[in-house]
N, C-alpha and C. Protein backbone atom coordinates (compact mmCIF):
# COMPACT_ATOMS: atom_id res chain seq x y z
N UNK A 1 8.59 -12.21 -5.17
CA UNK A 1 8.33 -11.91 -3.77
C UNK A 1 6.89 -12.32 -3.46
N UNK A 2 6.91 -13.31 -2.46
CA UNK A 2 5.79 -13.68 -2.26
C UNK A 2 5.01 -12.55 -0.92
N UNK A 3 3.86 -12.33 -1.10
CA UNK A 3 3.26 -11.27 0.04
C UNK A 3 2.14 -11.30 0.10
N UNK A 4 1.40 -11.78 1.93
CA UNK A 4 0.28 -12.46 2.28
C UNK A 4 0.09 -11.64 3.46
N UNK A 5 -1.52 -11.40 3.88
CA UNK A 5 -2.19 -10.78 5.00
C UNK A 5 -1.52 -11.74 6.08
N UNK A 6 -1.89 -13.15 6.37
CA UNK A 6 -1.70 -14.59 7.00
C UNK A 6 -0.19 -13.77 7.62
N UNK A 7 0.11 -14.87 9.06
CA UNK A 7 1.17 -14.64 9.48
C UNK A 7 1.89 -16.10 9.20
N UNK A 8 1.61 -17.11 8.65
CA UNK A 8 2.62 -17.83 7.65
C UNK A 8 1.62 -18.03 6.06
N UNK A 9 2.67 -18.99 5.81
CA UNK A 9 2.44 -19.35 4.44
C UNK A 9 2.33 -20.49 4.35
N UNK A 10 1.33 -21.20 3.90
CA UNK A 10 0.78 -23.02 4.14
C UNK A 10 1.70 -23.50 2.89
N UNK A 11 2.60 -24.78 3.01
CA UNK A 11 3.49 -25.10 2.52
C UNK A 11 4.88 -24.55 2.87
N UNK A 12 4.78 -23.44 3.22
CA UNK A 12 6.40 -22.38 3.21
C UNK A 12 7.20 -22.49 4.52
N UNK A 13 8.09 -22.74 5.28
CA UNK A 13 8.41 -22.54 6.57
C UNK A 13 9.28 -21.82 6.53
N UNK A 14 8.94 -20.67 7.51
CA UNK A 14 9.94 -19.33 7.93
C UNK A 14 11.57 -19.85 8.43
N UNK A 15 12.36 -19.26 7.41
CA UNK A 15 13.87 -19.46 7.77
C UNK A 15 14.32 -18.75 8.85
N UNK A 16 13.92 -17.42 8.49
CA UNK A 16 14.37 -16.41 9.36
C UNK A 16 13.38 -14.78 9.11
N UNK A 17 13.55 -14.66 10.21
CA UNK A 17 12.55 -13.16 10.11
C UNK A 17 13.63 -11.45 10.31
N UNK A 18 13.79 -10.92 9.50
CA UNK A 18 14.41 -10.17 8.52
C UNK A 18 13.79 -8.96 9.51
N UNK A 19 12.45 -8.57 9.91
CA UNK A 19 12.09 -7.86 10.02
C UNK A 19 11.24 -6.51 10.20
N UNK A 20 11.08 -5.78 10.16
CA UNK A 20 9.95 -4.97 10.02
C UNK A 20 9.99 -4.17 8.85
N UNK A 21 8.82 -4.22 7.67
CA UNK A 21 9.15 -3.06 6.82
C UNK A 21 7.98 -2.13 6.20
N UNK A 22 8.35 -1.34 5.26
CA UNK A 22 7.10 -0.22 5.61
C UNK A 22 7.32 1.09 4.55
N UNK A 23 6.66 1.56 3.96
CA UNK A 23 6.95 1.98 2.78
C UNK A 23 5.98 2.80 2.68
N UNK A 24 5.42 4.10 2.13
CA UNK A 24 4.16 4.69 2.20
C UNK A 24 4.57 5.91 0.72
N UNK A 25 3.62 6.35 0.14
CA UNK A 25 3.21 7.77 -0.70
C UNK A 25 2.08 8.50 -0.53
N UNK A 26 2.37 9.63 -0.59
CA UNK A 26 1.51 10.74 -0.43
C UNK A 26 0.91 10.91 -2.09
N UNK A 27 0.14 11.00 -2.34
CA UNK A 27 -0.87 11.39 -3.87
C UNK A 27 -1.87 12.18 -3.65
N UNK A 28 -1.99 13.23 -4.64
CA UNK A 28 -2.71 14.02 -4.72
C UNK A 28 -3.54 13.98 -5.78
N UNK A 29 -4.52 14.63 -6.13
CA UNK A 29 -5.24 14.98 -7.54
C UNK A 29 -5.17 16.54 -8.10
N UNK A 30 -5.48 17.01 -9.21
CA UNK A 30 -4.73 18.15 -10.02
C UNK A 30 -6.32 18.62 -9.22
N UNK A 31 -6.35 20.11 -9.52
CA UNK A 31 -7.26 21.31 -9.40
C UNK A 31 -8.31 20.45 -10.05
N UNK A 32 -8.47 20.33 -11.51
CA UNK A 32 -9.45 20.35 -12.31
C UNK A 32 -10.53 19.14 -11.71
N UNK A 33 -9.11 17.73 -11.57
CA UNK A 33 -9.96 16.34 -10.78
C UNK A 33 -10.84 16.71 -9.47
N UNK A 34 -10.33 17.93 -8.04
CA UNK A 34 -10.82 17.98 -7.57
C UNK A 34 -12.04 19.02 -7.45
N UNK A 35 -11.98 19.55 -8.56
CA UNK A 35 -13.10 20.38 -8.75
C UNK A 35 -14.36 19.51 -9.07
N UNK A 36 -13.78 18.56 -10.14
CA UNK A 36 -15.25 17.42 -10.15
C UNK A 36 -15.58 16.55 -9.61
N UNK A 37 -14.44 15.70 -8.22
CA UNK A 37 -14.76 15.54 -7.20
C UNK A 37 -15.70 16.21 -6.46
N UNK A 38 -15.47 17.49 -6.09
CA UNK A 38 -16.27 18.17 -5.58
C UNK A 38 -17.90 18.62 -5.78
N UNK A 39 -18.12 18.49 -7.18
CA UNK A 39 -19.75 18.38 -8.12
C UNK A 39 -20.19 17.34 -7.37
N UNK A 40 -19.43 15.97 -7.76
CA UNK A 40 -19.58 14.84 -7.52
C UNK A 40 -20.35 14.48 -5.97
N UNK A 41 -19.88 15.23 -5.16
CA UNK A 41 -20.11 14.92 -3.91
C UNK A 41 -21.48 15.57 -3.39
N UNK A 42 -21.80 16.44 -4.40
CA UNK A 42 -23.49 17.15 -4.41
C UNK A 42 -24.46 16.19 -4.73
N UNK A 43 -23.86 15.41 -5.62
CA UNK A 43 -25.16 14.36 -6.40
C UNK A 43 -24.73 12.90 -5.77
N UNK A 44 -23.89 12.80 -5.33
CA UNK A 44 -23.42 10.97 -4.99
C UNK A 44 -23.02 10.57 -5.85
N UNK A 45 -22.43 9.35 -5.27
CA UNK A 45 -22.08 7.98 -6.12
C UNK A 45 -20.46 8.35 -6.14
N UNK A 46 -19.57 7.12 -6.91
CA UNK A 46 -18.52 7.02 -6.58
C UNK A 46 -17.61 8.24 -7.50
N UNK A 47 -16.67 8.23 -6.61
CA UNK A 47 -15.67 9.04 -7.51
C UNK A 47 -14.73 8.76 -7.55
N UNK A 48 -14.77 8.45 -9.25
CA UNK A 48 -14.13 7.38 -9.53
C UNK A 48 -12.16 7.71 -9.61
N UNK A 49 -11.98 9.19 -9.96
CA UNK A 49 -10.70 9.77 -10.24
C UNK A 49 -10.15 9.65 -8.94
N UNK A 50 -10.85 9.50 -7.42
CA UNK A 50 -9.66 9.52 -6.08
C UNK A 50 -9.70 8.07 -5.79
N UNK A 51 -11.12 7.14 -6.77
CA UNK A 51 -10.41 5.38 -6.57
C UNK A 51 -9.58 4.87 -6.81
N UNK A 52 -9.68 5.96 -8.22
CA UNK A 52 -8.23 5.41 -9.29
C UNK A 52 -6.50 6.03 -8.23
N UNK A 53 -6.98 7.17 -8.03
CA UNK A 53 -5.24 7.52 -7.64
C UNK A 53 -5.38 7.01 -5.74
N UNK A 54 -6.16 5.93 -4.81
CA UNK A 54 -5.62 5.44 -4.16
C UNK A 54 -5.64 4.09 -4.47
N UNK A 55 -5.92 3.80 -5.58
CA UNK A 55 -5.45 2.39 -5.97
C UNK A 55 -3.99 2.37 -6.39
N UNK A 56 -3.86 3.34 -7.00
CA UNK A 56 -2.49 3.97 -7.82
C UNK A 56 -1.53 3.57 -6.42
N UNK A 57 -1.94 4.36 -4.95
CA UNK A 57 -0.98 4.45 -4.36
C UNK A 57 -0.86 3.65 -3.68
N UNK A 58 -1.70 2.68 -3.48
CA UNK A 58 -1.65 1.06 -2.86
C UNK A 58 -0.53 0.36 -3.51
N UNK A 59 -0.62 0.39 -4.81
CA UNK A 59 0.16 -0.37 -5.80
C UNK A 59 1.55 0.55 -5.47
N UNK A 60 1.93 1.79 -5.27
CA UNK A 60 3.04 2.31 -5.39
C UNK A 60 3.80 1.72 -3.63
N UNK A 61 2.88 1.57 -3.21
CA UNK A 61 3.45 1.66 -1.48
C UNK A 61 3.87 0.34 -1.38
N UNK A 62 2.92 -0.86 -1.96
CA UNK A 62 3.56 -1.85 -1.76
C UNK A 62 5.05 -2.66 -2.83
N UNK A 63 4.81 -1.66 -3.76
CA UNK A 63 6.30 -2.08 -4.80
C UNK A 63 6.99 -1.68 -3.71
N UNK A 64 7.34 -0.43 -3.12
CA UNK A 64 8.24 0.04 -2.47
C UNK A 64 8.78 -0.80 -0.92
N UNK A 65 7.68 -0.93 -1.04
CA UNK A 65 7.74 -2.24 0.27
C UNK A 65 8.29 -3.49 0.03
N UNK A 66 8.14 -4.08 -0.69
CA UNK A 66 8.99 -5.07 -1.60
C UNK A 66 10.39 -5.00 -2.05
N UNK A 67 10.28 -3.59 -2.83
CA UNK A 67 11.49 -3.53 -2.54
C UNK A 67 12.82 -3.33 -1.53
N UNK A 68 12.18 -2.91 -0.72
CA UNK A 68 13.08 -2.75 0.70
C UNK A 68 12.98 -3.88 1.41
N UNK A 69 12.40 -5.26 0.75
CA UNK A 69 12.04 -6.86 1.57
C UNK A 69 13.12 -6.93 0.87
N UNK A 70 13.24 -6.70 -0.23
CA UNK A 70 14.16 -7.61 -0.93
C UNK A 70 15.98 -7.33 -1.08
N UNK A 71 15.90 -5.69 -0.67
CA UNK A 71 17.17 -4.92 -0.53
C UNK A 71 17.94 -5.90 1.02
N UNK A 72 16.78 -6.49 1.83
CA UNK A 72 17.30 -6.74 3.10
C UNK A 72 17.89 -8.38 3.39
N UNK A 73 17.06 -9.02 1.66
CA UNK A 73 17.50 -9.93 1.54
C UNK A 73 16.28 -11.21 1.63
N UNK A 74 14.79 -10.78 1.69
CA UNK A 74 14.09 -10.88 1.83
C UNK A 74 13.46 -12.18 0.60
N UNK A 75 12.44 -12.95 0.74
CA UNK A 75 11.58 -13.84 -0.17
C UNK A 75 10.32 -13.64 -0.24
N UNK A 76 9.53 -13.18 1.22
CA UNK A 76 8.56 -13.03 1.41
C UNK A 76 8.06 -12.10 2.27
N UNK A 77 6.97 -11.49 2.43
CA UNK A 77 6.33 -10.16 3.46
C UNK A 77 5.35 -11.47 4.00
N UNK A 78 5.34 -11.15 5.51
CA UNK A 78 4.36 -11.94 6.18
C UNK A 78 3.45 -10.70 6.81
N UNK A 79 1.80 -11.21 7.17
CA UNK A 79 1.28 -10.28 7.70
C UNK A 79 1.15 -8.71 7.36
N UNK A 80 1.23 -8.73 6.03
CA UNK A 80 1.05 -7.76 5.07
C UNK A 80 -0.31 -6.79 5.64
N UNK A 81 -0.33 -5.52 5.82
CA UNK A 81 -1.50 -4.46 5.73
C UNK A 81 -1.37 -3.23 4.92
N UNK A 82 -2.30 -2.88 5.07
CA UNK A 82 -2.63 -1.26 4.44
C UNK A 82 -3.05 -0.06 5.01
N UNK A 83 -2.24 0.94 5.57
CA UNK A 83 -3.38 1.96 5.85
C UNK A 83 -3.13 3.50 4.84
N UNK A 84 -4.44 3.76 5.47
CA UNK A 84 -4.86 5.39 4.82
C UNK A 84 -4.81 6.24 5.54
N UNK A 85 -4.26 8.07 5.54
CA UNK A 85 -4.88 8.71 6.26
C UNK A 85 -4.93 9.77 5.52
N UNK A 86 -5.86 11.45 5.21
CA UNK A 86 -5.62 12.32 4.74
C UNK A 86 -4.66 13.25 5.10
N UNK A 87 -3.77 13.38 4.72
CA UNK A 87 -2.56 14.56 4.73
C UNK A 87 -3.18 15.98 5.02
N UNK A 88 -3.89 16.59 3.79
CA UNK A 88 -4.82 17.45 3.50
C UNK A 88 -5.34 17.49 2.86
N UNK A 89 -6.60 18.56 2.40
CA UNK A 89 -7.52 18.44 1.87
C UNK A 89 -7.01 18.06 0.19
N UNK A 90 -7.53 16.92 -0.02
CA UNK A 90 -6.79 16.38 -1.50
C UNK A 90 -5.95 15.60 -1.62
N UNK A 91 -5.19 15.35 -0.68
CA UNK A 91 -3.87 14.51 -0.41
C UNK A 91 -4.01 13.32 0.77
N UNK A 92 -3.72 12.20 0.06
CA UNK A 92 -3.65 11.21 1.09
C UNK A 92 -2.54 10.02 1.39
N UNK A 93 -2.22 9.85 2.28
CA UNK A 93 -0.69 8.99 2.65
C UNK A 93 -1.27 7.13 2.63
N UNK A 94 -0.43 6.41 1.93
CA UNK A 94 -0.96 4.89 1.86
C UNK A 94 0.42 4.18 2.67
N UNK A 95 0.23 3.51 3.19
CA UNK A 95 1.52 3.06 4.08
C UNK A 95 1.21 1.42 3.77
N UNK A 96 2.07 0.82 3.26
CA UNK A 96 2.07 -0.83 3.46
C UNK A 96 3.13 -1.16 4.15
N UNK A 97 3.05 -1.82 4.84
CA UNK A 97 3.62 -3.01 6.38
C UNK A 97 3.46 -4.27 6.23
N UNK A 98 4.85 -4.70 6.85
CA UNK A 98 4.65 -6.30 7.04
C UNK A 98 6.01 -6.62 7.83
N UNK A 99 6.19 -8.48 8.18
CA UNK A 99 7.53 -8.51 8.45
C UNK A 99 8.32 -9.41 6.85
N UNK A 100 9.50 -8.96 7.28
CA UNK A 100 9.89 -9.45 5.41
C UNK A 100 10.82 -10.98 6.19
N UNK A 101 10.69 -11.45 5.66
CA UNK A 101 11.10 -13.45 5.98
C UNK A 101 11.53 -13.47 4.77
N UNK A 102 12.61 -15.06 5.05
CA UNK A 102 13.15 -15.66 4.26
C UNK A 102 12.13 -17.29 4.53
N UNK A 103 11.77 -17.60 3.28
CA UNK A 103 11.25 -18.66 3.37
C UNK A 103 11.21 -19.83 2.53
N UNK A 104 11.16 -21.34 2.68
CA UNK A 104 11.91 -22.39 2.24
C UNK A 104 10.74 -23.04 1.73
């Protein structure tokens, strides 16, 4: 599955456009992670345990997204994004979007 920000693909020409698709997870961190998050945020600098679990959920949102390109019959996601928002305190939702194409 090919999947690009771009609304085509240089070389590729769109067969047909499949659609809209969209996929998202909610992730959290345990007590203990956000307790040292929380130290963390007294002294600065990165923290590194909520980079790791919204990288985690970037990667989870867009498998899922893929896979529902590809359930629909899909080759490629055009115009691929990402967003974030906090759920609650600790918890945050990752949503990946695109349109899913067939492409030649």
């Amino acid at each position: 599955m090919l999947v690009v920000t771009t609304d085509s693909i240089p070389g590729k020409e769109i067969k047909e456009v499949l659609g809209f698709v969209s996929q998202s997870t909610v992730r959290s961190k345990n007590i203990g992670k956000d307790i040292g998050a929380g130290f963390k945020t007294i002294v600065g600098g990165e923290i590194t345990s909520y980079n790791e679990m919204m990288t985690e959920a970037r990667q989870i949102a867009i498998g899922r997204m893929v896979e529902k390109a590809e359930s629909m019959g899909a080759n490629a996601i055009v115009g691929m994004r990402l967003g974030s928002s906090s759920v609650m305190a600790g918890a945050s939702e990752v949503i990946a979007y695109g349109t899913a194409v067939v492409v030649d």
